[in-house]
C-alpha atoms as a PDB file:
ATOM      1  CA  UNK A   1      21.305   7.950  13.514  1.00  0.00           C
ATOM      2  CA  UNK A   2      18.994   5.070  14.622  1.00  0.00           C
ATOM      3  CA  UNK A   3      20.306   1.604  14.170  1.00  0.00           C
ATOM      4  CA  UNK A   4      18.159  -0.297  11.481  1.00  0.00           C
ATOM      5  CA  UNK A   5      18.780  -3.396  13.653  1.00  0.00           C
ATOM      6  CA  UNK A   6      16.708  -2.397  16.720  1.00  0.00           C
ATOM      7  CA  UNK A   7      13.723  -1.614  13.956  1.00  0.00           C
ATOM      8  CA  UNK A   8      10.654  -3.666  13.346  1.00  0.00           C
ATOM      9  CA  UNK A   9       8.703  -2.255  10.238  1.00  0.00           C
ATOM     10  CA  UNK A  10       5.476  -3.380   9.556  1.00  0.00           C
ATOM     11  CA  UNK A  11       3.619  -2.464   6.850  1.00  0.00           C
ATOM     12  CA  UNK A  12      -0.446  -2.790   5.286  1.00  0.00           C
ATOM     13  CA  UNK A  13      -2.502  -1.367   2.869  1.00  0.00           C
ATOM     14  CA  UNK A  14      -6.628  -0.633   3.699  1.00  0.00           C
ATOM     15  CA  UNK A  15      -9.509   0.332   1.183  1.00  0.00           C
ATOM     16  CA  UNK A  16     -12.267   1.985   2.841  1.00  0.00           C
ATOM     17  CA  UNK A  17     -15.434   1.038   2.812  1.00  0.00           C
ATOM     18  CA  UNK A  18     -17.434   2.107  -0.636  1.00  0.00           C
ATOM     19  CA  UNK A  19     -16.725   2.002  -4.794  1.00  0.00           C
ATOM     20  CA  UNK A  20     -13.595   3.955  -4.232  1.00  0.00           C
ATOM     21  CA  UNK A  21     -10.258   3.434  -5.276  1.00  0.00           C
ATOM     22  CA  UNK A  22      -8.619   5.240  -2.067  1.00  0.00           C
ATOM     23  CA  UNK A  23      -5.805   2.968  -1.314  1.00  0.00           C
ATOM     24  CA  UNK A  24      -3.972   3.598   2.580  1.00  0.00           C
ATOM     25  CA  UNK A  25      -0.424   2.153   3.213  1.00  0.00           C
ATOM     26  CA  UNK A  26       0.434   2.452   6.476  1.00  0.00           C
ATOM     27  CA  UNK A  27       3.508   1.690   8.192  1.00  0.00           C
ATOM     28  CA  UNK A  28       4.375   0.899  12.271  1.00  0.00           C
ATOM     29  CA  UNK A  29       7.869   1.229  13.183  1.00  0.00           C
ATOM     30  CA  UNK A  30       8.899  -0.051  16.682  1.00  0.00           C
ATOM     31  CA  UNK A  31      12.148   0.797  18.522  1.00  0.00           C
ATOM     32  CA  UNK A  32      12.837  -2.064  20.370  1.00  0.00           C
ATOM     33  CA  UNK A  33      15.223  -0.578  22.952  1.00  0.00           C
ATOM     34  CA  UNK A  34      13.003   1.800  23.818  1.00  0.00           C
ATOM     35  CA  UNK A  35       9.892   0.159  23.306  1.00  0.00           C
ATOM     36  CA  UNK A  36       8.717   3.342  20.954  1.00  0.00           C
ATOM     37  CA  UNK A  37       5.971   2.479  18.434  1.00  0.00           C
ATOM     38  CA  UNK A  38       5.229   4.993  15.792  1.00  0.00           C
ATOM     39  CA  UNK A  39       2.086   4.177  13.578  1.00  0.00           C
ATOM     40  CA  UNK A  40       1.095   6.505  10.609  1.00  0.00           C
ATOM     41  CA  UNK A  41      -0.955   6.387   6.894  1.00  0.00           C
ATOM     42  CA  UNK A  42      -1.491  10.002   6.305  1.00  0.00           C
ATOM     43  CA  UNK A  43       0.379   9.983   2.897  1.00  0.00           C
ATOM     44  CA  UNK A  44      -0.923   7.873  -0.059  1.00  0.00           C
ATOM     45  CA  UNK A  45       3.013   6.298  -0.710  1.00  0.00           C
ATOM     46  CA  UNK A  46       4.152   4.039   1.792  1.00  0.00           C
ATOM     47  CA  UNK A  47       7.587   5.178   0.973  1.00  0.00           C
ATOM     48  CA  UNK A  48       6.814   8.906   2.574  1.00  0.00           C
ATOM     49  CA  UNK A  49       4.623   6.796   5.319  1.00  0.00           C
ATOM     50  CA  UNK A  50       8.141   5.351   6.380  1.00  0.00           C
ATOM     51  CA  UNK A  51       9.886   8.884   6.034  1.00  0.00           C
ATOM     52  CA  UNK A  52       7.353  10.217   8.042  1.00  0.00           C
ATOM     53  CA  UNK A  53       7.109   7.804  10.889  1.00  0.00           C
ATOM     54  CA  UNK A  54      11.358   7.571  10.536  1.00  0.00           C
ATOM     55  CA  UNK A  55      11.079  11.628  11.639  1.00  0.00           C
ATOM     56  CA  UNK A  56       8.496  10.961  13.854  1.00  0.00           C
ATOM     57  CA  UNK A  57      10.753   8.208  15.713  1.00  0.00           C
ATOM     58  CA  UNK A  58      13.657  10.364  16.086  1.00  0.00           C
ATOM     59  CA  UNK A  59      11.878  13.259  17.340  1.00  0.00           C
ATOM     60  CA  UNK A  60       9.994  10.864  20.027  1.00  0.00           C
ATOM     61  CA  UNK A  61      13.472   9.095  20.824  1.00  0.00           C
ATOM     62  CA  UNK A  62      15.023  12.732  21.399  1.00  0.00           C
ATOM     63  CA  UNK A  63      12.417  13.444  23.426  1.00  0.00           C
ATOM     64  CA  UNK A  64      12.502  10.726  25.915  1.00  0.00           C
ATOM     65  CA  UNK A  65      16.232  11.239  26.331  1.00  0.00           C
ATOM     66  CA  UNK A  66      15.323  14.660  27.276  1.00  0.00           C
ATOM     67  CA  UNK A  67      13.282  13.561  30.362  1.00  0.00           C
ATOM     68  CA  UNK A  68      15.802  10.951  31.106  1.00  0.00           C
ATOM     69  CA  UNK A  69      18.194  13.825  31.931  1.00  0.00           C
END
C-alpha cells in the first residue's frame, strides 16, 4: 500500500490544436521517497488517469526494490 502522504498529484487538462472537442486530463504522480514520477493522459477521465498512473507507481516502486536486493 503506498502512503498518500509521500504523494504529490498534479493534475491538467489540454485541447489540441484544431475545432475539436478532444479534451486530455492528465495526471503526474511523484513518490517523494523515491523520487518516482509517473506521468500519463491516455484515458479521457482523469479519474482512470490516476488509477492508471497509481498501478503504474506500484509496479515501478516494486521494481526498484527488486534491484535494491
Amino acid at each position: 500500500m503506498i502512503n498518500p502522504d509521500n504523494l504529490i498529484i498534479n493534475s491538467w487538462w489540454s485541447k489540441p490544436a484544431g475545432w475539436t472537442n478532444d479534451i486530455k486530463n492528465g495526471i503526474s504522480i511523484t513518490h517523494i521517497p523515491s523520487g518516482i514520477i509517473i506521468n500519463w493522459e491516455g484515458e479521457r477521465s482523469q479519474y482512470k488517469n490516476k488509477a492508471v498512473a497509481l498501478k503504474l507507481l506500484g509496479k515501478a516502486l516494486l521494481d526498484s526494490r527488486t534491484f535494491l536486493i
